[in-house]
N, C-alpha and C. Protein backbone atom coordinates (compact mmCIF):
# COMPACT_ATOMS: atom_id res chain seq x y z
N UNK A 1 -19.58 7.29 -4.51
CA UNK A 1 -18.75 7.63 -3.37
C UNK A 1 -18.53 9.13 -3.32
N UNK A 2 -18.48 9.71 -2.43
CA UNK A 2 -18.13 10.83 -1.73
C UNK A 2 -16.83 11.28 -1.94
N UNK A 3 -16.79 12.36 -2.30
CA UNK A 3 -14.91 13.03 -2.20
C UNK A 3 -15.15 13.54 -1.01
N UNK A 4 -13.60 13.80 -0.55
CA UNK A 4 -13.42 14.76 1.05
C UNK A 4 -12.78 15.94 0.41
N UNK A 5 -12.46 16.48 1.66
CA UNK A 5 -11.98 17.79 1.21
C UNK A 5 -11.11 18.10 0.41
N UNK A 6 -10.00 17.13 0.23
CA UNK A 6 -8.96 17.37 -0.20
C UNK A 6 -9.15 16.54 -1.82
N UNK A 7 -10.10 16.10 -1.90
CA UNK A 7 -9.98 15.36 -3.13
C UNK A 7 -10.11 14.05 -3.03
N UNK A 8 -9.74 13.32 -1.75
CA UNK A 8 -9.52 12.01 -1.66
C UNK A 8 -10.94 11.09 -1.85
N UNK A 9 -10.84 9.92 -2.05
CA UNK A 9 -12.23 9.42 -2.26
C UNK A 9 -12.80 8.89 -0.38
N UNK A 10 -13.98 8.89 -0.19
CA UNK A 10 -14.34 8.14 1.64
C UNK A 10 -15.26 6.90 0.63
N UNK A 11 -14.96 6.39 1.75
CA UNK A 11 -15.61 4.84 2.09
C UNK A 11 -17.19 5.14 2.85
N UNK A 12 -18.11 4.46 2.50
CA UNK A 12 -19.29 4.35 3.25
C UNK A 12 -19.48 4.01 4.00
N UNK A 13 -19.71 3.61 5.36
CA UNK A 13 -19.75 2.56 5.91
C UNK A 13 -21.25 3.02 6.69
N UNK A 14 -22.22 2.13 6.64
CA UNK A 14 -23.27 2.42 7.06
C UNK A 14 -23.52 3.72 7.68
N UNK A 15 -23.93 4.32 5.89
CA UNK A 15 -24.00 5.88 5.97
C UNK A 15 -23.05 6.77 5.98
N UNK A 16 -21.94 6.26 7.13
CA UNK A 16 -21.08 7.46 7.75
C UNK A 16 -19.90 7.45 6.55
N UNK A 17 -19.45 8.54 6.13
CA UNK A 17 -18.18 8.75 4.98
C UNK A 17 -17.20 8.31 5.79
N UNK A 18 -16.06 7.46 5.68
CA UNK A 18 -14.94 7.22 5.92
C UNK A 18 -13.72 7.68 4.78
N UNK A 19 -12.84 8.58 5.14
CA UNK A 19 -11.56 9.28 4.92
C UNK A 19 -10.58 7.75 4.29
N UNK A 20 -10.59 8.12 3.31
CA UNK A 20 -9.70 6.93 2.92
C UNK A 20 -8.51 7.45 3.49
N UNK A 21 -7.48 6.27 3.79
CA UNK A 21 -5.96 5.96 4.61
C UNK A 21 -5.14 6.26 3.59
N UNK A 22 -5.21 6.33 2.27
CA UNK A 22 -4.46 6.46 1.14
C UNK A 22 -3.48 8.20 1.52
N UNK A 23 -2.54 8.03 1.77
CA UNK A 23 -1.63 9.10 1.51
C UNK A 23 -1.08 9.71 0.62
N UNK A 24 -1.34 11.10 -0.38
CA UNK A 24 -1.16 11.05 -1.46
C UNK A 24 -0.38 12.37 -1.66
N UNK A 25 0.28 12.81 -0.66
CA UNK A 25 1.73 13.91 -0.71
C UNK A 25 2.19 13.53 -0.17
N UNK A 26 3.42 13.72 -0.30
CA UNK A 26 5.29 13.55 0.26
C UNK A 26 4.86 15.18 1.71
N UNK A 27 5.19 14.57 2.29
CA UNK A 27 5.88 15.72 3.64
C UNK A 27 6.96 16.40 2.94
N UNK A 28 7.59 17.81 3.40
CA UNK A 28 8.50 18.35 3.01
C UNK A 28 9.61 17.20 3.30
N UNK A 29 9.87 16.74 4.51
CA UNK A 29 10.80 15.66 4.69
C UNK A 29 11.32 15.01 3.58
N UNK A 30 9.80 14.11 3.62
CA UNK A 30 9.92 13.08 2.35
C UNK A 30 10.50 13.48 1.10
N UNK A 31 9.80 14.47 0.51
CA UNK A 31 10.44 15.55 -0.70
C UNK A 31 12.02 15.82 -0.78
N UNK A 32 12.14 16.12 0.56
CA UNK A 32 13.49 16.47 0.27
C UNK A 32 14.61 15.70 0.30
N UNK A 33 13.95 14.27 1.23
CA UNK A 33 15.14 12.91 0.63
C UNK A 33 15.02 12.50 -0.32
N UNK A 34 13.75 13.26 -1.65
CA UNK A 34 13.67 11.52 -2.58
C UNK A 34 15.03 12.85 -3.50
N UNK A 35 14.81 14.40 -3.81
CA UNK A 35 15.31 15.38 -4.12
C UNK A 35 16.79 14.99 -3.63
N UNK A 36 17.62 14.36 -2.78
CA UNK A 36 18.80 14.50 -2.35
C UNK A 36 19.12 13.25 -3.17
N UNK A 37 18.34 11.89 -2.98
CA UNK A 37 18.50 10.75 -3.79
C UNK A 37 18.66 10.65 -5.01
N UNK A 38 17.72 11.43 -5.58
CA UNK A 38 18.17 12.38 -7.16
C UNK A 38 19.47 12.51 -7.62
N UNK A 39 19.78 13.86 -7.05
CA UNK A 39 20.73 15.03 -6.99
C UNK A 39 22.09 13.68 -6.58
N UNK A 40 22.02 12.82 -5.81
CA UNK A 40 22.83 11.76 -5.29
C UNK A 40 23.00 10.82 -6.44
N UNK A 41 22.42 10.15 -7.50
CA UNK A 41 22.44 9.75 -8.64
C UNK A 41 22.55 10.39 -9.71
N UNK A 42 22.28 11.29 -10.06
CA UNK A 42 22.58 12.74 -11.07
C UNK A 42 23.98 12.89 -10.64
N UNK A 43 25.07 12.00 -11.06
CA UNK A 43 26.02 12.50 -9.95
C UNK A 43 26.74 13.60 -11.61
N UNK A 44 26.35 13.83 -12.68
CA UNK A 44 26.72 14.74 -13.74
C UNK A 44 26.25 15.86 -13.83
N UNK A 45 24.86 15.97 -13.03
CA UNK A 45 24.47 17.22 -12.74
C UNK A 45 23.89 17.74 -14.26
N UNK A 46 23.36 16.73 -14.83
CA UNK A 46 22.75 16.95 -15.72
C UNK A 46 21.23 17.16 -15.53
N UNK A 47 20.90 17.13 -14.15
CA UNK A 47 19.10 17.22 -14.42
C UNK A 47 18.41 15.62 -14.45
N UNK A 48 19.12 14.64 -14.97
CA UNK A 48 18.25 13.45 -15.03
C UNK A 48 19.05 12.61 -14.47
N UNK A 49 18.42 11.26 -14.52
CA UNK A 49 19.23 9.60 -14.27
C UNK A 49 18.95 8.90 -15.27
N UNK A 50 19.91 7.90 -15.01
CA UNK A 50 19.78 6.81 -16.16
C UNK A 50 19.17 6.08 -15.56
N UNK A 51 17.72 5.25 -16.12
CA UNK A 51 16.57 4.60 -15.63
C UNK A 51 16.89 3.20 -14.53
N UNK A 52 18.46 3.22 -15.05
CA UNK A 52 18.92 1.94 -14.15
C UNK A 52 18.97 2.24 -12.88
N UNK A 53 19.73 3.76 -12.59
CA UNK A 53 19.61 4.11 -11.34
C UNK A 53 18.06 4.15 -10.54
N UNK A 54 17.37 3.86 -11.39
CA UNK A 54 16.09 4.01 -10.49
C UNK A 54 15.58 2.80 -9.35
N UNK A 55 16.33 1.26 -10.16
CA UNK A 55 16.61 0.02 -9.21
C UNK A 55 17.21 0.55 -8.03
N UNK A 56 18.32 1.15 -8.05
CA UNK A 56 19.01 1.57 -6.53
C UNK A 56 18.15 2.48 -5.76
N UNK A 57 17.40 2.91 -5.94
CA UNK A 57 16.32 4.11 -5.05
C UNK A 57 15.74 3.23 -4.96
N UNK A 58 14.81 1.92 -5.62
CA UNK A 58 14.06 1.28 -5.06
C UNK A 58 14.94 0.34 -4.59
N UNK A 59 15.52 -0.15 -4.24
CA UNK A 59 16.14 -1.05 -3.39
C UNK A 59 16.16 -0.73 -1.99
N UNK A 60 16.76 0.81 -2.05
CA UNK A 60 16.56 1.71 -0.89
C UNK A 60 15.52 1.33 -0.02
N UNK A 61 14.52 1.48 -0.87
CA UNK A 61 13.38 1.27 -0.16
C UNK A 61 12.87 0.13 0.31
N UNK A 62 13.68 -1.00 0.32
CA UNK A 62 13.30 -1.89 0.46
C UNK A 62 12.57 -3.11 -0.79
N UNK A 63 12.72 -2.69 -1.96
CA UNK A 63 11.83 -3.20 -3.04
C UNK A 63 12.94 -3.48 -3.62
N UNK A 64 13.05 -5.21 -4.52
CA UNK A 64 13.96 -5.71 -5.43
C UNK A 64 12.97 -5.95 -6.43
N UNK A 65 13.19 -4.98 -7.37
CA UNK A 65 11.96 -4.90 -8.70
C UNK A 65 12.77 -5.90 -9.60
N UNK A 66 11.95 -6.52 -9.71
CA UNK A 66 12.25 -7.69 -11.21
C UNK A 66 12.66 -6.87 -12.45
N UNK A 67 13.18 -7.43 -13.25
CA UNK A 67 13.39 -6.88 -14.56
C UNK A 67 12.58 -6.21 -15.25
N UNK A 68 11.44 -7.23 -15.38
CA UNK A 68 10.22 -6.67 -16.60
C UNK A 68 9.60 -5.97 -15.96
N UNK A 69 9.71 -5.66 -14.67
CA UNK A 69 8.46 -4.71 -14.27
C UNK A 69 9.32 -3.51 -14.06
N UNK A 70 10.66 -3.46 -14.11
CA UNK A 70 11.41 -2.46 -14.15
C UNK A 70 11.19 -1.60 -15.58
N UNK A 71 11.26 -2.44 -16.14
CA UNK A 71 11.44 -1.85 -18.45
C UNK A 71 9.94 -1.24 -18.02
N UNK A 72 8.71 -2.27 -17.65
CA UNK A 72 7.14 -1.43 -17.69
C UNK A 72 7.44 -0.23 -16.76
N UNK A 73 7.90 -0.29 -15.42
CA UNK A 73 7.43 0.85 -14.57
C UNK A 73 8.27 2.44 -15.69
N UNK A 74 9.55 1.94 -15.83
CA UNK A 74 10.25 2.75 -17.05
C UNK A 74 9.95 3.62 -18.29
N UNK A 75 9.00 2.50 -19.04
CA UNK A 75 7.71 3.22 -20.37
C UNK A 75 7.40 3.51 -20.02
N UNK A 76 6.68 3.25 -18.60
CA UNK A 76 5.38 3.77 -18.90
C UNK A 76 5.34 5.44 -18.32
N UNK A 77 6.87 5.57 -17.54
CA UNK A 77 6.92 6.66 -17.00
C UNK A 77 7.99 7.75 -18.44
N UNK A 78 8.85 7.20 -18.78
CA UNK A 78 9.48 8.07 -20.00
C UNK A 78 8.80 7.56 -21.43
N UNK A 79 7.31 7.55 -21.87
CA UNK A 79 7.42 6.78 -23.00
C UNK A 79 7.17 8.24 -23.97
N UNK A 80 7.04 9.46 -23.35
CA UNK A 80 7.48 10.62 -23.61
C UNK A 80 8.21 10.60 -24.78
N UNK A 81 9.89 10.34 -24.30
CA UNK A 81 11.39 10.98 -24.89
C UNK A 81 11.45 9.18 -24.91
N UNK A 82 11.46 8.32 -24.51
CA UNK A 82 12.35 7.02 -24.31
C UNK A 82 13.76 7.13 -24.63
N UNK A 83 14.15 7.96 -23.89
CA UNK A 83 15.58 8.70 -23.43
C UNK A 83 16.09 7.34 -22.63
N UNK A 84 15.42 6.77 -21.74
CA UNK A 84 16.30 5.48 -20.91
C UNK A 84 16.60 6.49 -19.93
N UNK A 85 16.34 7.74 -19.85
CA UNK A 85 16.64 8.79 -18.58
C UNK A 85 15.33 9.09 -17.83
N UNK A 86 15.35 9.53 -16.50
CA UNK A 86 14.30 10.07 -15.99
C UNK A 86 14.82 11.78 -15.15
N UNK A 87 13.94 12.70 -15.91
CA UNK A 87 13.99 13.28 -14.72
C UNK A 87 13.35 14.01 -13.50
N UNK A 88 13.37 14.66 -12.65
CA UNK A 88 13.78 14.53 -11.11
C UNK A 88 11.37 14.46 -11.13
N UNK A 89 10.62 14.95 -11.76
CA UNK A 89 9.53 14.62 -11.82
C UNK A 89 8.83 13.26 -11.84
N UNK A 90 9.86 12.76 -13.14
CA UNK A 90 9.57 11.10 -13.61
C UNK A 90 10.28 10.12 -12.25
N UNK A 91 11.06 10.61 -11.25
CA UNK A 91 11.74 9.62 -10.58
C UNK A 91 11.01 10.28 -9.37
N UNK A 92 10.20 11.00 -8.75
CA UNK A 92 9.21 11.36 -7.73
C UNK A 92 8.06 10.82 -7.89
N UNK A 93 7.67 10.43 -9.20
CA UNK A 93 6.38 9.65 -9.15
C UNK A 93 6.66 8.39 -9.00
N UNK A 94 7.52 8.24 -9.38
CA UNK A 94 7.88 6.17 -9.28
C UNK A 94 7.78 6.51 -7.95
N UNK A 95 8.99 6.91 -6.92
CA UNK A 95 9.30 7.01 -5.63
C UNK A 95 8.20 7.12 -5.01
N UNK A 96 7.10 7.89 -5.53
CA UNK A 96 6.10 8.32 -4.32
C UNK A 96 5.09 7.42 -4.36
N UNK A 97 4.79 6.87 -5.55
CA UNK A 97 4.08 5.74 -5.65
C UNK A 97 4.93 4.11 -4.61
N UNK A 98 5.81 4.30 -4.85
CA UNK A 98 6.44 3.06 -4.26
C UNK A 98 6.24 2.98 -2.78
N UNK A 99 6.64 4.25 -2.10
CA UNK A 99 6.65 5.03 -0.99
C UNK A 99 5.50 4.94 -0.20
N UNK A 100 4.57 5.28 -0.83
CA UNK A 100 3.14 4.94 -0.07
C UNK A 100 2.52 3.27 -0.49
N UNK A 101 3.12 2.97 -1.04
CA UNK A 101 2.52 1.02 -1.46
C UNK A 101 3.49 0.57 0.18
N UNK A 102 4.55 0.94 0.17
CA UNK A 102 4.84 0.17 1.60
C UNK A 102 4.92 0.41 2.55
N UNK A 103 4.27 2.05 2.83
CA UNK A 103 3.82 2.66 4.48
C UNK A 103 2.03 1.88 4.26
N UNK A 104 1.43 1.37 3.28
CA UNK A 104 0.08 0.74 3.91
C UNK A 104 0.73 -0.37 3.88
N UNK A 105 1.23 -1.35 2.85
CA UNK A 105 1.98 -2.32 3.48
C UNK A 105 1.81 -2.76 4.97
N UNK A 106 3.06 -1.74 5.58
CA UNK A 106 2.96 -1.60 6.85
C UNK A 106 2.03 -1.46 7.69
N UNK A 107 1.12 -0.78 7.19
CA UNK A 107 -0.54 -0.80 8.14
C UNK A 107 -1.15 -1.69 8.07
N UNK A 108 -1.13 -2.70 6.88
CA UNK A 108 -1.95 -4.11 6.59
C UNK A 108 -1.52 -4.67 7.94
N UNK A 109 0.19 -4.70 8.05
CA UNK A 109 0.96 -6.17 9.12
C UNK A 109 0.09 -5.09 10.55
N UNK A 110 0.22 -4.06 10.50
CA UNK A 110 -0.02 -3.60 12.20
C UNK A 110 -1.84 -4.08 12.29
N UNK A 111 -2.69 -3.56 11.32
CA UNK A 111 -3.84 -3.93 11.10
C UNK A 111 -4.54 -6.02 11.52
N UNK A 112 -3.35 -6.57 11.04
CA UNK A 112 -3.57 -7.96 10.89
C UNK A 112 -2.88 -8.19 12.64
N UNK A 113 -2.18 -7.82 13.33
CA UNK A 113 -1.71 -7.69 14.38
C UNK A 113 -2.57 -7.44 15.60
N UNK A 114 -3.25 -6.25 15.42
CA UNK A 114 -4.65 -6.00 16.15
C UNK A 114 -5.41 -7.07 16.15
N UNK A 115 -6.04 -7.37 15.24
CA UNK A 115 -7.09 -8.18 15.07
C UNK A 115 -6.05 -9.83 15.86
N UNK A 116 -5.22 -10.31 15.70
CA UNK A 116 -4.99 -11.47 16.66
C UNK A 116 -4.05 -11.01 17.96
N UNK A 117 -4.10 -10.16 18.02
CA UNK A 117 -3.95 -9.53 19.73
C UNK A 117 -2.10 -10.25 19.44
N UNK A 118 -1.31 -10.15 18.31
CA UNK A 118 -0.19 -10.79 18.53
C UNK A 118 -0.06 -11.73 18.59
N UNK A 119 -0.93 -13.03 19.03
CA UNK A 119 -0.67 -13.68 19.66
C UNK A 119 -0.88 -14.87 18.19
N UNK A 120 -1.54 -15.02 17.60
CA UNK A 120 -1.68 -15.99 16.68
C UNK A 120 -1.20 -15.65 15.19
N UNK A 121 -0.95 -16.41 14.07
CA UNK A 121 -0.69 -16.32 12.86
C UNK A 121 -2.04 -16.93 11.78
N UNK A 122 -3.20 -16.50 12.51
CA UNK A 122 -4.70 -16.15 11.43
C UNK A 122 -5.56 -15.46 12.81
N UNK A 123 -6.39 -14.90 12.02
CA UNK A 123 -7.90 -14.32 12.62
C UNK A 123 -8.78 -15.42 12.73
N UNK A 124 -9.27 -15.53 14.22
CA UNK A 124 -10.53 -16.38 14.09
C UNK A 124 -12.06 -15.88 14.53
N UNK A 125 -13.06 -16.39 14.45
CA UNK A 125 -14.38 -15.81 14.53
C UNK A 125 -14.52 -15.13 15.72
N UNK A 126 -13.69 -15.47 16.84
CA UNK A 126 -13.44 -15.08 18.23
C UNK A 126 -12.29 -13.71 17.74
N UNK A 127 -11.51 -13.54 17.22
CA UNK A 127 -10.73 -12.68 17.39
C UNK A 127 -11.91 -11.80 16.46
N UNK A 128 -12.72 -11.82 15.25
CA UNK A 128 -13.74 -10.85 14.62
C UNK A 128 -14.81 -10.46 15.59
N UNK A 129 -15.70 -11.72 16.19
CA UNK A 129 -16.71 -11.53 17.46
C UNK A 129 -15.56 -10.00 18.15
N UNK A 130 -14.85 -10.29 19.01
CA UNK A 130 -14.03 -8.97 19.79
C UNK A 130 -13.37 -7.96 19.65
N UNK A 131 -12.99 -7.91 17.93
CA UNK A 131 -12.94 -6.82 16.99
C UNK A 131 -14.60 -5.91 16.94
N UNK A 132 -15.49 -6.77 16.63
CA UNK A 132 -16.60 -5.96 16.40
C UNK A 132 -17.06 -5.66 17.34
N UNK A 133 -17.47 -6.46 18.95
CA UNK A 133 -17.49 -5.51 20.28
C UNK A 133 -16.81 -4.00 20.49
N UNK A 134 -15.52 -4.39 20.34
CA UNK A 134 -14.83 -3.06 20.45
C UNK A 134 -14.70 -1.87 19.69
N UNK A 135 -15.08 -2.29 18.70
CA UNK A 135 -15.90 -1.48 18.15
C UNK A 135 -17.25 -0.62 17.65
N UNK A 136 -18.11 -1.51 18.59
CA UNK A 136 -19.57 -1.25 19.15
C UNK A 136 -20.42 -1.57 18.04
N UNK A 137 -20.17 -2.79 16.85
CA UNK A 137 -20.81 -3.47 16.21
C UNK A 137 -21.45 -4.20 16.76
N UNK A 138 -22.91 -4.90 16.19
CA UNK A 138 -23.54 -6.05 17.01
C UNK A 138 -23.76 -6.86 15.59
N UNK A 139 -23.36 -8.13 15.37
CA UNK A 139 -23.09 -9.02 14.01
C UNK A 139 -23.69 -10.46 14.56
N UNK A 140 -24.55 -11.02 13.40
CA UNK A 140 -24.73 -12.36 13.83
C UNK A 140 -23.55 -13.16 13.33
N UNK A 141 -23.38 -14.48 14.07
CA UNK A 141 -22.47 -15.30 13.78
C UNK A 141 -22.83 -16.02 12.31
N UNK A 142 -23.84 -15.57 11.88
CA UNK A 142 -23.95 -16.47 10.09
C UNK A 142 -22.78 -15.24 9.58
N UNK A 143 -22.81 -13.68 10.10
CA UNK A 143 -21.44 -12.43 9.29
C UNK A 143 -20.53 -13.40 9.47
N UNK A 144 -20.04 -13.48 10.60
CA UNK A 144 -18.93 -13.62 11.28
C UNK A 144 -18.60 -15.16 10.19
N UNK A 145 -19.03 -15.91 10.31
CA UNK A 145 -18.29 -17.41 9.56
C UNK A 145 -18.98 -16.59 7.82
N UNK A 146 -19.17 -15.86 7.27
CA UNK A 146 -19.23 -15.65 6.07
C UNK A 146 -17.88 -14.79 5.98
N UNK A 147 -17.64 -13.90 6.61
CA UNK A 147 -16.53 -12.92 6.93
C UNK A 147 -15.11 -13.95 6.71
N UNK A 148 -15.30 -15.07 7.35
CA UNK A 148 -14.24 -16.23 7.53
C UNK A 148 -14.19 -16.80 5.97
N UNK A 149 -15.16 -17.41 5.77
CA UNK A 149 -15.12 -18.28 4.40
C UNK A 149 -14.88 -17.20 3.07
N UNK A 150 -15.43 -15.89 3.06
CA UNK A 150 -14.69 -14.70 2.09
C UNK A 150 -13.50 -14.83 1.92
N UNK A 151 -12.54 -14.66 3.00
CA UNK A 151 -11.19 -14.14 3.49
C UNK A 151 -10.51 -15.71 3.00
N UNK A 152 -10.91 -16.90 3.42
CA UNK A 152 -10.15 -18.00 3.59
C UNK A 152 -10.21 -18.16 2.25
N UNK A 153 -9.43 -17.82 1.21
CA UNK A 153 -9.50 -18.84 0.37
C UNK A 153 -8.34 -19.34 -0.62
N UNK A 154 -7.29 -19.25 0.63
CA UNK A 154 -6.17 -19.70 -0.20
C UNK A 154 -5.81 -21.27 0.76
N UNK A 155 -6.30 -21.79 1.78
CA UNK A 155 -5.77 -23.06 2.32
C UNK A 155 -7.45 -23.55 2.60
N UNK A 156 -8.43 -22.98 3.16
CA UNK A 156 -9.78 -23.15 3.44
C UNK A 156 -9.62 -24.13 4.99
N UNK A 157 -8.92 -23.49 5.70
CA UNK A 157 -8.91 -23.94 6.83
C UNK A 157 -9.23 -23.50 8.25
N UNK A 158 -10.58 -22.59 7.66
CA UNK A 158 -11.29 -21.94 8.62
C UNK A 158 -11.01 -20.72 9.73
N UNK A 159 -9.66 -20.15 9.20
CA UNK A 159 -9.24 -19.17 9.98
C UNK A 159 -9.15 -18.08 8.71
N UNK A 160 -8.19 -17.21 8.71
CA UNK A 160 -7.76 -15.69 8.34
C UNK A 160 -6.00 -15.66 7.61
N UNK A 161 -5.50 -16.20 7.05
CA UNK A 161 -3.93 -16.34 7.44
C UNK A 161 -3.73 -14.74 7.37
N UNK A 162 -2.01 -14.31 7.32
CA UNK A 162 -1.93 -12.92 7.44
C UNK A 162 -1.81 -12.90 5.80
N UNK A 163 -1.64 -13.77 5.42
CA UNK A 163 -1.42 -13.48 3.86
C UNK A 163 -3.13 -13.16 3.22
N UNK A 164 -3.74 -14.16 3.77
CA UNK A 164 -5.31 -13.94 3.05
C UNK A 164 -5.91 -12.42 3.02
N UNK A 165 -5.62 -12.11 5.18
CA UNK A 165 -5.97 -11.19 5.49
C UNK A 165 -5.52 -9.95 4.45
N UNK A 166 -4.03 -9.99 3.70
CA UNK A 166 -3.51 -8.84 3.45
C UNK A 166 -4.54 -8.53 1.84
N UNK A 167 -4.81 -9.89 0.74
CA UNK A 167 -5.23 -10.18 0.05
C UNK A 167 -6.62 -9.47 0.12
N UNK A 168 -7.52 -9.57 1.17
CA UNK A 168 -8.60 -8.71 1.50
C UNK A 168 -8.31 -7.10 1.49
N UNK A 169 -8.04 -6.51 2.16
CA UNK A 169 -7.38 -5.27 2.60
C UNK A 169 -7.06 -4.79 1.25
N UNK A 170 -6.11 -5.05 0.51
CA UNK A 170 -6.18 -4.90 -0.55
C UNK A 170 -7.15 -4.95 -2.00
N UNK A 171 -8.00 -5.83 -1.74
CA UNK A 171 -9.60 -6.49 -2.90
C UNK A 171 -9.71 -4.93 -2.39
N UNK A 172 -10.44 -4.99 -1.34
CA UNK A 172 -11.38 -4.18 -0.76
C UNK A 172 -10.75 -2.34 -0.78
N UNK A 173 -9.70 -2.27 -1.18
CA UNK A 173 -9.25 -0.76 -1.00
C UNK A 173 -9.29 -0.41 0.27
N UNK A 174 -8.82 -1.25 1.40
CA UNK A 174 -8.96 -0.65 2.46
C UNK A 174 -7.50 0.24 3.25
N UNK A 175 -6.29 -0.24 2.35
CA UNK A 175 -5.40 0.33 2.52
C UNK A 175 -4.92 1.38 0.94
């Protein structure tokens, strides 16, 4: 695979490099809320947090981290000092990692949305057939029902669910 300019890895797609979607800096914005969220838990002004506070920033975000993956995300980020503290570096990488897992998130549901025009809860060979028109693909229908039977394989009931769909998207690194 191809790097782009910036470092990022592209996708092939018959021939042509595709720019991976992966977002991998904070906007000044971003920076400067996860920096206030910090500074907002640091309420001693010591420079760090106590690793517990790091559940409440992700909650923030929408994420209720389980226990054990709290203690792992924790080592594996202070296994440094194993202080049980993080600071404002060690709690920007959790954040920014978390941060971009649920802005593609979000592109999977808008992505899976397109493809059934809204209107249904799976993709069918008709909603891929008019995905790939519009996009000026020409595919035989043996792709199209292989495309289906790939994707289907958590009920095998000949459609796409949004869950399968997301399951793909993800295999595939497409978000």
């Amino acid at each position: 695979m191809a790097n782009d300019a910036e470092g990022g890895k592209k996708k092939q797609t018959a021939g042509k490099p595709i720019p991976s979607r992966m977002q991998t800096d904070l906007t000044e914005e971003q920076e400067a809320d996860l920096k206030e969220a910090f500074n907002l838990l640091d309420s001693e002004g010591y420079g760090t947090i106590d690793a517990r506070d790091l559940k409440v920033a992700l909650r923030a975000l929408g994420y209720e981290p389980q226990k054990d993956k709290m203690k792992k995300i924790i080592s594996e980020i202070d296994k440094d000092s194993m202080s049980g503290t993080l600071l404002y570096d060690e709690f920007k990488r959790i954040m920014t990692e978390k941060l971009f897992d649920y802005e593609n998130e979000e592109e999977i549901r808008i992505a899976f949305t397109l493809f059934t025009e809204g209107k249904a809860k799976h993709i069918t060979v008709e909603d891929l057939k008019r995905v790939a028109q519009e996009l000026g693909e020409t595919l035989t229908e043996e792709v199209f029902q292989e495309m289906i039977r790939e994707a289907d394989v958590l009920d095998h009931d000949g459609v796409i669910s949004e869950e399968e769909f997301h399951r793909v998207m993800k295999r595939e690194n497409a978000y």
